[in-house]
N, C-alpha and C. Protein backbone atom coordinates (compact mmCIF):
# COMPACT_ATOMS: atom_id res chain seq x y z
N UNK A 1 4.30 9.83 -17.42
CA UNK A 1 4.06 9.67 -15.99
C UNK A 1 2.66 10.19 -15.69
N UNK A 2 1.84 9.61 -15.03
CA UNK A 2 0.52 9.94 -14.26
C UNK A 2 0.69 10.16 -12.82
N UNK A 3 -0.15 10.84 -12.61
CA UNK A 3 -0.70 10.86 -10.95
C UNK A 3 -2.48 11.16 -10.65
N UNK A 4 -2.70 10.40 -9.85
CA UNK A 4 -3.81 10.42 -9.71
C UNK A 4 -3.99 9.68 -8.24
N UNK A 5 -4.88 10.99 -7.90
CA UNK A 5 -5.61 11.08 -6.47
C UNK A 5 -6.67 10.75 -5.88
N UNK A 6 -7.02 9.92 -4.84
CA UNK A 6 -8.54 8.69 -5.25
C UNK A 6 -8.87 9.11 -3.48
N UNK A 7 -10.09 8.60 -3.04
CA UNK A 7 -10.46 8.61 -2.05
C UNK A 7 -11.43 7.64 -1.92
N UNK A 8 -11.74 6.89 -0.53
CA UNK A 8 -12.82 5.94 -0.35
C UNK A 8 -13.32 5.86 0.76
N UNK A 9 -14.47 4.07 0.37
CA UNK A 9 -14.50 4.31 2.05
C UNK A 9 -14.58 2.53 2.03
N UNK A 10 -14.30 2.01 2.55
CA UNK A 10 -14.31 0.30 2.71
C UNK A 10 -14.77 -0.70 4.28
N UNK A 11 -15.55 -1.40 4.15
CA UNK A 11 -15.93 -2.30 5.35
C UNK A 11 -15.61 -3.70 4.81
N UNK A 12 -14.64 -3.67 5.76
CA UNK A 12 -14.27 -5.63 6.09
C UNK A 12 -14.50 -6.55 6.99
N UNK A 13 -14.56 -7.32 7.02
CA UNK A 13 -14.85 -8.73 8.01
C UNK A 13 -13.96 -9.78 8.03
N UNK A 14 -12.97 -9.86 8.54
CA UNK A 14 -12.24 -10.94 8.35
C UNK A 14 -12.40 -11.67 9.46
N UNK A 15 -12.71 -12.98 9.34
CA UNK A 15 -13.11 -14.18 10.20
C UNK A 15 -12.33 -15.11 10.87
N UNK A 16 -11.84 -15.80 11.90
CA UNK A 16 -10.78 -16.58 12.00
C UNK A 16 -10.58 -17.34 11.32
N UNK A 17 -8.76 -17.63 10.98
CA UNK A 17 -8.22 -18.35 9.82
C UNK A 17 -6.81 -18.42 10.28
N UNK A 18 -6.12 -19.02 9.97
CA UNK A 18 -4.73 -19.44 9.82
C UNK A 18 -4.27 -19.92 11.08
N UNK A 19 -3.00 -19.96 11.56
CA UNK A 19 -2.30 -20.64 12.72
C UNK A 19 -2.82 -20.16 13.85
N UNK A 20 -2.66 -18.81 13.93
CA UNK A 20 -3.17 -17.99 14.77
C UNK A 20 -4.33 -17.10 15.12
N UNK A 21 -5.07 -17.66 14.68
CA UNK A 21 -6.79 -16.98 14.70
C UNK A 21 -7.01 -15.95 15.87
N UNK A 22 -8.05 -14.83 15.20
CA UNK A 22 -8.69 -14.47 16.33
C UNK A 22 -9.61 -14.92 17.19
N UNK A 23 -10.06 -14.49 18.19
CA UNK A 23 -11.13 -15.31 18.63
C UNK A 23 -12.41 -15.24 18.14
N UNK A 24 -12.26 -14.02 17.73
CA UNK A 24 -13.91 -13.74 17.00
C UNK A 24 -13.72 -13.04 15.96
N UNK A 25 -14.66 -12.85 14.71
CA UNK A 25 -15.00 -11.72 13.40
C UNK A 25 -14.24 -10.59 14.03
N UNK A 26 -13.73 -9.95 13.42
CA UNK A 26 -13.38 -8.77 13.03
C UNK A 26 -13.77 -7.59 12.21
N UNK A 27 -14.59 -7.19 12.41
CA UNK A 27 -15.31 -5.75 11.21
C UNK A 27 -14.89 -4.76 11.44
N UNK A 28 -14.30 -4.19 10.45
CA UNK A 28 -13.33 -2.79 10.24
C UNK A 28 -14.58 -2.09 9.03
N UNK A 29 -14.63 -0.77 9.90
CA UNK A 29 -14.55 0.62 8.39
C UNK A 29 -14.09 1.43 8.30
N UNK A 30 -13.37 1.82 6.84
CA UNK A 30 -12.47 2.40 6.71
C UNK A 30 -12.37 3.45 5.49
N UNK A 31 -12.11 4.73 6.07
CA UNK A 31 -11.99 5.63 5.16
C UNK A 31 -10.47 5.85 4.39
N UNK A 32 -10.38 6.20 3.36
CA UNK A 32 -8.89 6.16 2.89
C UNK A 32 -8.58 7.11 1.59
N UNK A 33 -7.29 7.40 1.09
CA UNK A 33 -7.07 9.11 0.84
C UNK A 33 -5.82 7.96 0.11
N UNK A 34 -5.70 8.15 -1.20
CA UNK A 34 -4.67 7.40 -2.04
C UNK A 34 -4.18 8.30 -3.11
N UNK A 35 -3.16 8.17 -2.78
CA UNK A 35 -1.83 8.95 -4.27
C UNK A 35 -1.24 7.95 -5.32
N UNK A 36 -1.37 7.52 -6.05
CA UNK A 36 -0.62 6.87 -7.27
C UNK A 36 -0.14 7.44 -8.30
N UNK A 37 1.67 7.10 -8.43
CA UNK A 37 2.31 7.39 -9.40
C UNK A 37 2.53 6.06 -10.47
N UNK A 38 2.33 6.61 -11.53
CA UNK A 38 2.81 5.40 -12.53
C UNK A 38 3.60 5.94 -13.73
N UNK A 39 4.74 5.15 -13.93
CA UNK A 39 6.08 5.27 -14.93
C UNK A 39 6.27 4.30 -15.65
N UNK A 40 7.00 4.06 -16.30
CA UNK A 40 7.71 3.26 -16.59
C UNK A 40 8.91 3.14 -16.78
N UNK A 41 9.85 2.12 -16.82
CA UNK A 41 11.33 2.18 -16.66
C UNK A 41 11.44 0.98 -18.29
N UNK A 42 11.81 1.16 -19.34
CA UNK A 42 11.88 0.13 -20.60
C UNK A 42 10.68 -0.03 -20.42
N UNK A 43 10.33 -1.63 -20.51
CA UNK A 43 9.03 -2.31 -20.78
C UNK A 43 8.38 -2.34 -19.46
N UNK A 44 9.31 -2.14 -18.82
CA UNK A 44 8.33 -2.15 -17.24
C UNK A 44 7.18 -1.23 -16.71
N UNK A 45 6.10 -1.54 -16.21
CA UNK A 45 5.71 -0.39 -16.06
C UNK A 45 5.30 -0.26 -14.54
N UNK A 46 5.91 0.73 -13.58
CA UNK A 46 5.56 0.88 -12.45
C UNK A 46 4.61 1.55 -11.68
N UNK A 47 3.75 0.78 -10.43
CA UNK A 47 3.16 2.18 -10.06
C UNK A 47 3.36 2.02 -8.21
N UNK A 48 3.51 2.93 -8.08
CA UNK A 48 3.63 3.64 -6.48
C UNK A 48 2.51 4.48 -5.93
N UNK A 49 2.36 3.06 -4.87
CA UNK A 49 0.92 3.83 -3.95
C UNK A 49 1.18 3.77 -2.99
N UNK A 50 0.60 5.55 -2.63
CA UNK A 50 0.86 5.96 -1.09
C UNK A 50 -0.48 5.83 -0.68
N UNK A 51 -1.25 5.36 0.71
CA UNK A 51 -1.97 5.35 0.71
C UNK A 51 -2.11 5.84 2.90
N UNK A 52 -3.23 6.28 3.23
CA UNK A 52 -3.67 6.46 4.44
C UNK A 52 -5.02 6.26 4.25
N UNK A 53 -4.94 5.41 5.86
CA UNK A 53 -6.38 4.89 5.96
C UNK A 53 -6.82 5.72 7.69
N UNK A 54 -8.03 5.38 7.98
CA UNK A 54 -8.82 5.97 9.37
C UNK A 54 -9.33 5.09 9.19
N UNK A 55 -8.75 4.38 10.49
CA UNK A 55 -9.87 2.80 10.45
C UNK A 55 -10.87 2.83 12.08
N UNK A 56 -11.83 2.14 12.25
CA UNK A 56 -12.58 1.76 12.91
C UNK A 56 -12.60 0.22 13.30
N UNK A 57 -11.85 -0.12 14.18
CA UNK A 57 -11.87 -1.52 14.44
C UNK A 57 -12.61 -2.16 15.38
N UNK A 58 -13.85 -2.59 15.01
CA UNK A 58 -15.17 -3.03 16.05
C UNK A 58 -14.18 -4.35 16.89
N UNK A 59 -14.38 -4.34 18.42
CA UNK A 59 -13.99 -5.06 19.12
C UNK A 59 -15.31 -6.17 19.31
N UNK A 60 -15.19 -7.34 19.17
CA UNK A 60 -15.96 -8.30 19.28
C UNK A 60 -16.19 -8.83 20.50
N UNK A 61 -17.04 -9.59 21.28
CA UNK A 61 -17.14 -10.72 22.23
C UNK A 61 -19.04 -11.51 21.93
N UNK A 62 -18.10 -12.16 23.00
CA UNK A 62 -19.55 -13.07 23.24
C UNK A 62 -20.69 -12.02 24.00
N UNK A 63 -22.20 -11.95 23.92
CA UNK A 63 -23.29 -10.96 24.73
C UNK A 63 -24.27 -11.99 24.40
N UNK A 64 -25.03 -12.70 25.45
CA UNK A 64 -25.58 -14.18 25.14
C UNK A 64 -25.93 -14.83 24.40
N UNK A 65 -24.87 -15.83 24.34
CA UNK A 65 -24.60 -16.52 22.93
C UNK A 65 -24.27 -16.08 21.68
N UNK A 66 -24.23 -15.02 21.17
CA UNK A 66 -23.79 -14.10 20.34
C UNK A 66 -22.78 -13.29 20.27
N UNK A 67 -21.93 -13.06 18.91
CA UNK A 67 -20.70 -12.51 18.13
C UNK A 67 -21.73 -10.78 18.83
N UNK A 68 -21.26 -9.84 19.39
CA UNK A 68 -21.98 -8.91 19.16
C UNK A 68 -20.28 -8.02 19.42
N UNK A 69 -20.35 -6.36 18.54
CA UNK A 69 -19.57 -5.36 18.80
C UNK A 69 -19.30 -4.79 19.84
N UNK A 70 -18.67 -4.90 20.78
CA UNK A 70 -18.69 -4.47 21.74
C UNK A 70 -18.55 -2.66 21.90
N UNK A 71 -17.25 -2.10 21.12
CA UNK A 71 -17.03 -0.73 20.68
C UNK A 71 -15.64 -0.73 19.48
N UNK A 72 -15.77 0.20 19.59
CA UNK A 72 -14.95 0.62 17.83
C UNK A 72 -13.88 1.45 18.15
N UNK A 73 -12.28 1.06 17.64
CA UNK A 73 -11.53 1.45 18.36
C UNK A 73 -11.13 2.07 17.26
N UNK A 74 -10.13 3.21 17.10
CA UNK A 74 -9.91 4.28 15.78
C UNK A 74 -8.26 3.90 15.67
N UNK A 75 -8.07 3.55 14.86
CA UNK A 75 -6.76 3.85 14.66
C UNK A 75 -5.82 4.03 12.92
N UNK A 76 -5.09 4.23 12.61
CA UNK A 76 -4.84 4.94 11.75
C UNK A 76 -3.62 3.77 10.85
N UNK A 77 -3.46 3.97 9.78
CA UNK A 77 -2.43 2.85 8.93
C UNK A 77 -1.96 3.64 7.69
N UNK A 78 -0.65 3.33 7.60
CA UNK A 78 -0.22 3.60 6.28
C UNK A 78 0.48 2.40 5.37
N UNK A 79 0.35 2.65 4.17
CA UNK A 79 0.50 1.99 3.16
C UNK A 79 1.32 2.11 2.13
N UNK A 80 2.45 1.61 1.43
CA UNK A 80 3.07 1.83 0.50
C UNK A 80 3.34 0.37 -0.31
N UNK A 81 2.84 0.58 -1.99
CA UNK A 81 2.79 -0.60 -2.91
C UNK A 81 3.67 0.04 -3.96
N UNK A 82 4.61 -1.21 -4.52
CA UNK A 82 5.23 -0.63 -5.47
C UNK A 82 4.45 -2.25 -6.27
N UNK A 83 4.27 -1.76 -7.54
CA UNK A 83 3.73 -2.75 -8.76
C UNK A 83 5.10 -3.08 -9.85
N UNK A 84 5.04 -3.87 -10.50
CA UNK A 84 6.20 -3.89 -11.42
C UNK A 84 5.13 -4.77 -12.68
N UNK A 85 4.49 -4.57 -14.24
CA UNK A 85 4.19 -5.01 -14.42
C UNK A 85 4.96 -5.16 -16.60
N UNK A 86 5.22 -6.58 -16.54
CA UNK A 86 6.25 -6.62 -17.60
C UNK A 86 5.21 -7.68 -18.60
N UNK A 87 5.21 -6.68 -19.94
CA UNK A 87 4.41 -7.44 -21.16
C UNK A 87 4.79 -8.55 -21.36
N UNK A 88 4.36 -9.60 -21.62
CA UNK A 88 5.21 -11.17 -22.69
C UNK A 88 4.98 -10.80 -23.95
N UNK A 89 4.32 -9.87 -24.80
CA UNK A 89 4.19 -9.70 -26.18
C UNK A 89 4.82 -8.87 -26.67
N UNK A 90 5.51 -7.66 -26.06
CA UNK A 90 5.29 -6.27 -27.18
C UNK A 90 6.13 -5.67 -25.55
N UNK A 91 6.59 -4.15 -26.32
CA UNK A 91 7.09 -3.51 -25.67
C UNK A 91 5.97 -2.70 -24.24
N UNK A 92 4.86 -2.86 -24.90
CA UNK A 92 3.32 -2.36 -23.95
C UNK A 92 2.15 -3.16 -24.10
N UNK A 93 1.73 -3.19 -22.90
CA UNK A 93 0.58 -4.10 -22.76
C UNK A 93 -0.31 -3.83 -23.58
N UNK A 94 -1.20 -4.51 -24.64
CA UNK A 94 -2.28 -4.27 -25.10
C UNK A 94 -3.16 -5.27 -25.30
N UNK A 95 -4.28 -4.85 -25.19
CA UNK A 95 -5.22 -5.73 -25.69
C UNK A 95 -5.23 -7.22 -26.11
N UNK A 96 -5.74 -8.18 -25.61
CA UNK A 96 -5.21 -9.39 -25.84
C UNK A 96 -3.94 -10.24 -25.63
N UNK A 97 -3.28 -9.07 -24.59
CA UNK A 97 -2.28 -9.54 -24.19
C UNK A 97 -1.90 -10.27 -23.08
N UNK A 98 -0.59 -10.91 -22.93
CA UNK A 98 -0.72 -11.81 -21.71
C UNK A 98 0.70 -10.53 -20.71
N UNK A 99 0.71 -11.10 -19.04
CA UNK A 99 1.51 -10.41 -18.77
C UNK A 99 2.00 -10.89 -17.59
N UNK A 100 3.32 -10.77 -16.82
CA UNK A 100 3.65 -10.69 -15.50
C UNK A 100 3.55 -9.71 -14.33
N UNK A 101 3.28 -9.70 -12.90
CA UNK A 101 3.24 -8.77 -12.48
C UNK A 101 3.11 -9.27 -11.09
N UNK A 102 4.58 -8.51 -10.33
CA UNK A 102 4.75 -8.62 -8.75
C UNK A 102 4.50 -7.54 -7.74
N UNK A 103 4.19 -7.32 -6.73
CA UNK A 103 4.51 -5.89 -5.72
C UNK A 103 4.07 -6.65 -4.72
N UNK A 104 5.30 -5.60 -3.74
CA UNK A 104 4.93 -5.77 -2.68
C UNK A 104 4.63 -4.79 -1.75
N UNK A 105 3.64 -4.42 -1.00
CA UNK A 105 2.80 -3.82 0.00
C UNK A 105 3.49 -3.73 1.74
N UNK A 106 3.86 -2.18 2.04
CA UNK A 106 4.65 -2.62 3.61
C UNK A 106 3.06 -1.30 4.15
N UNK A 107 2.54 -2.42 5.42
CA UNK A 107 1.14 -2.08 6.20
C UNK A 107 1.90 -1.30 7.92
N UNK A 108 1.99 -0.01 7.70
CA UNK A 108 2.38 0.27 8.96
C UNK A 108 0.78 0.98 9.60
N UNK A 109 0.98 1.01 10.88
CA UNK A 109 -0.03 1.66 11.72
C UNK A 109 0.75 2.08 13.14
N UNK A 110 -0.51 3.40 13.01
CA UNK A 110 0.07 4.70 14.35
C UNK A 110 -0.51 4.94 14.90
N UNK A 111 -0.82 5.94 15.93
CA UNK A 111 -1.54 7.05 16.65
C UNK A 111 -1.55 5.76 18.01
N UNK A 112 -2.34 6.53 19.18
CA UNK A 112 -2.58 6.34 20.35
C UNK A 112 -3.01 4.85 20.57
N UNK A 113 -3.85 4.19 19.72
CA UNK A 113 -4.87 2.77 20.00
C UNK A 113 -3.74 2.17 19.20
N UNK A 114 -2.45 2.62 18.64
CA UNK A 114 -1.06 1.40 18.24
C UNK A 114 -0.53 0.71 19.08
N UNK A 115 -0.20 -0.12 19.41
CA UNK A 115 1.05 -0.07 20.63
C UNK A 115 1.44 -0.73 20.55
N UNK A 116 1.49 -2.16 19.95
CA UNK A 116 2.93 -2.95 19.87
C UNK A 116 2.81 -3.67 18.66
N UNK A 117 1.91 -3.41 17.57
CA UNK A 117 2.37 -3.72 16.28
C UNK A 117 2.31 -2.61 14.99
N UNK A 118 3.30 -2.09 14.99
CA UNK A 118 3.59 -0.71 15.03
C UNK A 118 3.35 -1.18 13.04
N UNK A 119 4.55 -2.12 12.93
CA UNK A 119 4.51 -3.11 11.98
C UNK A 119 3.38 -3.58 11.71
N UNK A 120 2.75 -3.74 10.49
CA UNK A 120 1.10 -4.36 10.61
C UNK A 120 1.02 -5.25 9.98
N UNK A 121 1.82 -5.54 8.90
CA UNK A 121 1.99 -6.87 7.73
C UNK A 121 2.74 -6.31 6.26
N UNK A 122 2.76 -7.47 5.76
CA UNK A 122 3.63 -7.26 4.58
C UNK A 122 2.92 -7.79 3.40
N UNK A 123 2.87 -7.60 2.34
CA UNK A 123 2.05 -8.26 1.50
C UNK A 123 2.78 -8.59 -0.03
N UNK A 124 3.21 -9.74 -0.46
CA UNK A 124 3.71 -9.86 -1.70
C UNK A 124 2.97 -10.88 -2.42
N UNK A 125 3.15 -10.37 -4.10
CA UNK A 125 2.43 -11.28 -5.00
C UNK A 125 3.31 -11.43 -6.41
N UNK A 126 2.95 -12.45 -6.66
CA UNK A 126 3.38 -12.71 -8.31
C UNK A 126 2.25 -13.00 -8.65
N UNK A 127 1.89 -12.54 -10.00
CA UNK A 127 0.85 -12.64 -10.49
C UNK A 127 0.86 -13.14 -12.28
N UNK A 128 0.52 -13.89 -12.98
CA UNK A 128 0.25 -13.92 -14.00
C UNK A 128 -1.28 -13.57 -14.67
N UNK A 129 -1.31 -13.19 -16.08
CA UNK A 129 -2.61 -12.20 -16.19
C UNK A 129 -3.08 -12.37 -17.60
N UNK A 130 -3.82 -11.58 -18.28
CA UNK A 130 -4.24 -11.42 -19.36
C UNK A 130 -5.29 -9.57 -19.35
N UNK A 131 -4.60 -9.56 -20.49
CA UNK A 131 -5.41 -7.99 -20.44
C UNK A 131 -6.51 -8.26 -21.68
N UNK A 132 -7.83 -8.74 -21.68
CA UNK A 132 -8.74 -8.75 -22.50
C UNK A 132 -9.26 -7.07 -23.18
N UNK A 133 -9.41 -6.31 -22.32
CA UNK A 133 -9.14 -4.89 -22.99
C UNK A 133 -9.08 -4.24 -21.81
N UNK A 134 -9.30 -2.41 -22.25
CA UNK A 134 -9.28 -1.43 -21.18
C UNK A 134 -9.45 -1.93 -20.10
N UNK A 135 -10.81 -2.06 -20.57
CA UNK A 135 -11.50 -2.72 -18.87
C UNK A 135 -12.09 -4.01 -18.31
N UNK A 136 -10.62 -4.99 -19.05
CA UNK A 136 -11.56 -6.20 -18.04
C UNK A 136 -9.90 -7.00 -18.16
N UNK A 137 -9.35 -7.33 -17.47
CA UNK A 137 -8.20 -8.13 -17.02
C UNK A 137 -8.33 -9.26 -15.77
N UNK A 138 -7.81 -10.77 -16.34
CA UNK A 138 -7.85 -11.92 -15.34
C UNK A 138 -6.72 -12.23 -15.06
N UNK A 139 -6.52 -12.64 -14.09
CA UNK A 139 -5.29 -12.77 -13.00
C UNK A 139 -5.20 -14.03 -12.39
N UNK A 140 -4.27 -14.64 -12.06
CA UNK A 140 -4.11 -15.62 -11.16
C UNK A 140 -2.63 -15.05 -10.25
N UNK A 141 -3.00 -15.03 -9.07
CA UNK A 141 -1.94 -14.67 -8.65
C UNK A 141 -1.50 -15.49 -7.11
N UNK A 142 -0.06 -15.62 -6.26
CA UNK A 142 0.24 -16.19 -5.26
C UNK A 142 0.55 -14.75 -4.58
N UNK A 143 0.35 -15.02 -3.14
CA UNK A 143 0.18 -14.23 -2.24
C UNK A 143 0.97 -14.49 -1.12
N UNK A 144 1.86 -13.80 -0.63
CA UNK A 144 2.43 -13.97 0.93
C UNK A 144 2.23 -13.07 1.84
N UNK A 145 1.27 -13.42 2.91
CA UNK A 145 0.96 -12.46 3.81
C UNK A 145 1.84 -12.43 5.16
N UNK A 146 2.64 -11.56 5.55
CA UNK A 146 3.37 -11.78 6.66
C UNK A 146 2.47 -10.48 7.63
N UNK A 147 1.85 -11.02 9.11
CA UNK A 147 1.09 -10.47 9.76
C UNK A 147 1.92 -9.95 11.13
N UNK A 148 1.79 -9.15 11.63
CA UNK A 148 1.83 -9.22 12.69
C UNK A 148 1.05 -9.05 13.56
N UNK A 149 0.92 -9.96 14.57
CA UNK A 149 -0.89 -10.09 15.44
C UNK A 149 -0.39 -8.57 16.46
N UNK A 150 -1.62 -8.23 17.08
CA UNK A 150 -1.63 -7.08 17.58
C UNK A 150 -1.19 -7.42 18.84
N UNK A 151 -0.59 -8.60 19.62
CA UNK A 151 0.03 -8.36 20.79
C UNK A 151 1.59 -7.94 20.70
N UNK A 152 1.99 -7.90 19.32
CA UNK A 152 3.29 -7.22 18.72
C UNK A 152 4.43 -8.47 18.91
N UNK A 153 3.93 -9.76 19.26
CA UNK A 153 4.73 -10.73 19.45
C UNK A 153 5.02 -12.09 18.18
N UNK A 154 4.23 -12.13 17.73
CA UNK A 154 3.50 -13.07 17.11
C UNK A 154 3.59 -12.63 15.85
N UNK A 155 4.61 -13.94 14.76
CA UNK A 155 4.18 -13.56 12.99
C UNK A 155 3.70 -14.49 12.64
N UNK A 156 2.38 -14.18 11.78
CA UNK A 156 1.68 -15.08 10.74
C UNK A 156 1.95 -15.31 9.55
N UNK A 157 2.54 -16.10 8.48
CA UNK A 157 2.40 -16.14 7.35
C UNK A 157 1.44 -16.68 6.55
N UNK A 158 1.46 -16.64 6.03
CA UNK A 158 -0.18 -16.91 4.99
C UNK A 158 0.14 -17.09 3.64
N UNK A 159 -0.47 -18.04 2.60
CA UNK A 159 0.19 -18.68 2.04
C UNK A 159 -1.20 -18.45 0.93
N UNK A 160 -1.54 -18.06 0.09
CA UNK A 160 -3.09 -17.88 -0.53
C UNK A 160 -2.86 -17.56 -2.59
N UNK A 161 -3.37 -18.49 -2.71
CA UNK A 161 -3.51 -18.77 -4.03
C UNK A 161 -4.93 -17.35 -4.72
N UNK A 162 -4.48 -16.64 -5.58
CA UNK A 162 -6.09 -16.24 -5.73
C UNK A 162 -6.36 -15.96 -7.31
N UNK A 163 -7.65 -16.34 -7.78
CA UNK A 163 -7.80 -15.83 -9.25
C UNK A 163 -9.14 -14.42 -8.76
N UNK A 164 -8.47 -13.53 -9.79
CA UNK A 164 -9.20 -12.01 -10.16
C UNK A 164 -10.04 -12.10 -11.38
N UNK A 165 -10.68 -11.29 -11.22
CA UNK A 165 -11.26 -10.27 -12.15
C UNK A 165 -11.41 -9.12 -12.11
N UNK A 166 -10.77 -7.94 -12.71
CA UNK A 166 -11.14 -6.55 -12.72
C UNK A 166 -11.35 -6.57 -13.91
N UNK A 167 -12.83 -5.91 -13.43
CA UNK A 167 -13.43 -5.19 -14.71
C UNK A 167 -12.79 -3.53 -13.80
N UNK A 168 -12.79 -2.44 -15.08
CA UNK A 168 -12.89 -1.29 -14.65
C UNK A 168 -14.20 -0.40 -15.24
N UNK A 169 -15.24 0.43 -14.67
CA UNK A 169 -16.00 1.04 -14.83
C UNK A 169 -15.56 2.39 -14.95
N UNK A 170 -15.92 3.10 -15.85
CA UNK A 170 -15.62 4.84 -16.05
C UNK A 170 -17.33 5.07 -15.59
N UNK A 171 -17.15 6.23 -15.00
CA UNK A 171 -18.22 6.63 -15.24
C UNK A 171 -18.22 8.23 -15.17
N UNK A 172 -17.20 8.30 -16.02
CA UNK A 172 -16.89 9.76 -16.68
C UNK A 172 -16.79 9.66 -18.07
N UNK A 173 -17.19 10.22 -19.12
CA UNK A 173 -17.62 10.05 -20.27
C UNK A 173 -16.83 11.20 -20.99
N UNK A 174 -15.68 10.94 -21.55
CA UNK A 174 -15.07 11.74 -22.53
C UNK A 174 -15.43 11.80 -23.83
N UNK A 175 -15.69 13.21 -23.85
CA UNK A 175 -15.97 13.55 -25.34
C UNK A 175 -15.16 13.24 -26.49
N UNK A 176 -15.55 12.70 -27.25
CA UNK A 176 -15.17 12.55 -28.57
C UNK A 176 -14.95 14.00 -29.42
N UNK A 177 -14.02 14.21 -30.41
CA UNK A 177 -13.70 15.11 -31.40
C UNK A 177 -15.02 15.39 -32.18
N UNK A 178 -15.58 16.62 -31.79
CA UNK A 178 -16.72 17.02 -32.59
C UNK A 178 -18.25 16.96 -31.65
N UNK A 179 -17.93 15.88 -30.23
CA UNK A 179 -18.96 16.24 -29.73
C UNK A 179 -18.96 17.28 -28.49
N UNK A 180 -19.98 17.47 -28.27
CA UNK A 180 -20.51 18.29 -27.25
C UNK A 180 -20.83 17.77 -25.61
């Protein structure tokens, strides 16, 4: 079993799209504070992420002829992902291996600037993959986004095909036996 404790900071833009669009861009930044456990159960191997975010949600309009920010509203989200990811080769993923892998993501949000989508979305995937090594794995995965728009009335589903690439970067350098 692992645990490991991460922190960030992230800016998004999401643009109008689907049934129910916004009216304008959306730019969020966001600071965030993440816990991950990972196990395994047989060949399975699981991981559980707790996650809290402090978001900044720039309110948009028109200011002549122009998308401009109007002000930045604070509000707060939590996060919980469970992963399930099962080898096709071997009892553990390795190297050159191929693999399956589903989770699904429940997006809640709180504090004062919440108020009627308390609920924030849902997020599930199946994914098929390949682990080329440590650090570089390709993915193709399907996506179901279930939204709820912020007048707390309104669900979006979303329907999104996506291919990955993670590479992973260390940039902590473990010593080898004998060095310094």
């Amino acid at each position: 079993q692992a645990v490991r404790l991460t922190g960030g900071y992230a800016f998004s833009e999401v643009w109008p799209y689907g049934k129910l669009p916004n009216a304008y861009r959306a730019p969020e930044h966001r600071l965030w504070e993440q816990l991950q456990i990972n196990h395994a159960v047989g060949r399975v191997a699981l991981t559980h992420r707790y996650r809290l975010e402090q978001r900044w949600l720039g309110r948009v309009a028109l200011e002549d002829g122009e998308e401009q920010v109007q002000n930045w509203v604070r509000t707060n989200r939590f996060r919980y992902r469970l992963q399930a990811t099962l080898p096709l080769q071997g009892k553990t993923l390795d190297d050159g291996e191929f693999y399956v892998q589903a989770n699904d993501e429940l997006f809640v949000g709180w504090g004062a600037n919440v108020q009627y989508n308390v609920f924030d979305q849902n997020r599930s995937t199946i994914a098929f993959g390949r682990r080329f090594s440590e650090k570089l794995r390709v993915e193709v995965d399907y996506l179901e986004q279930l939204v709820e728009k912020s007048n707390g009335r309104q669900l979006e589903r979303n329907h999104t095909l996506l291919f990955a690439v993670y590479p992973s970067l260390s940039f902590w350098h473990e010593a080898k036996a004998g060095e310094k």
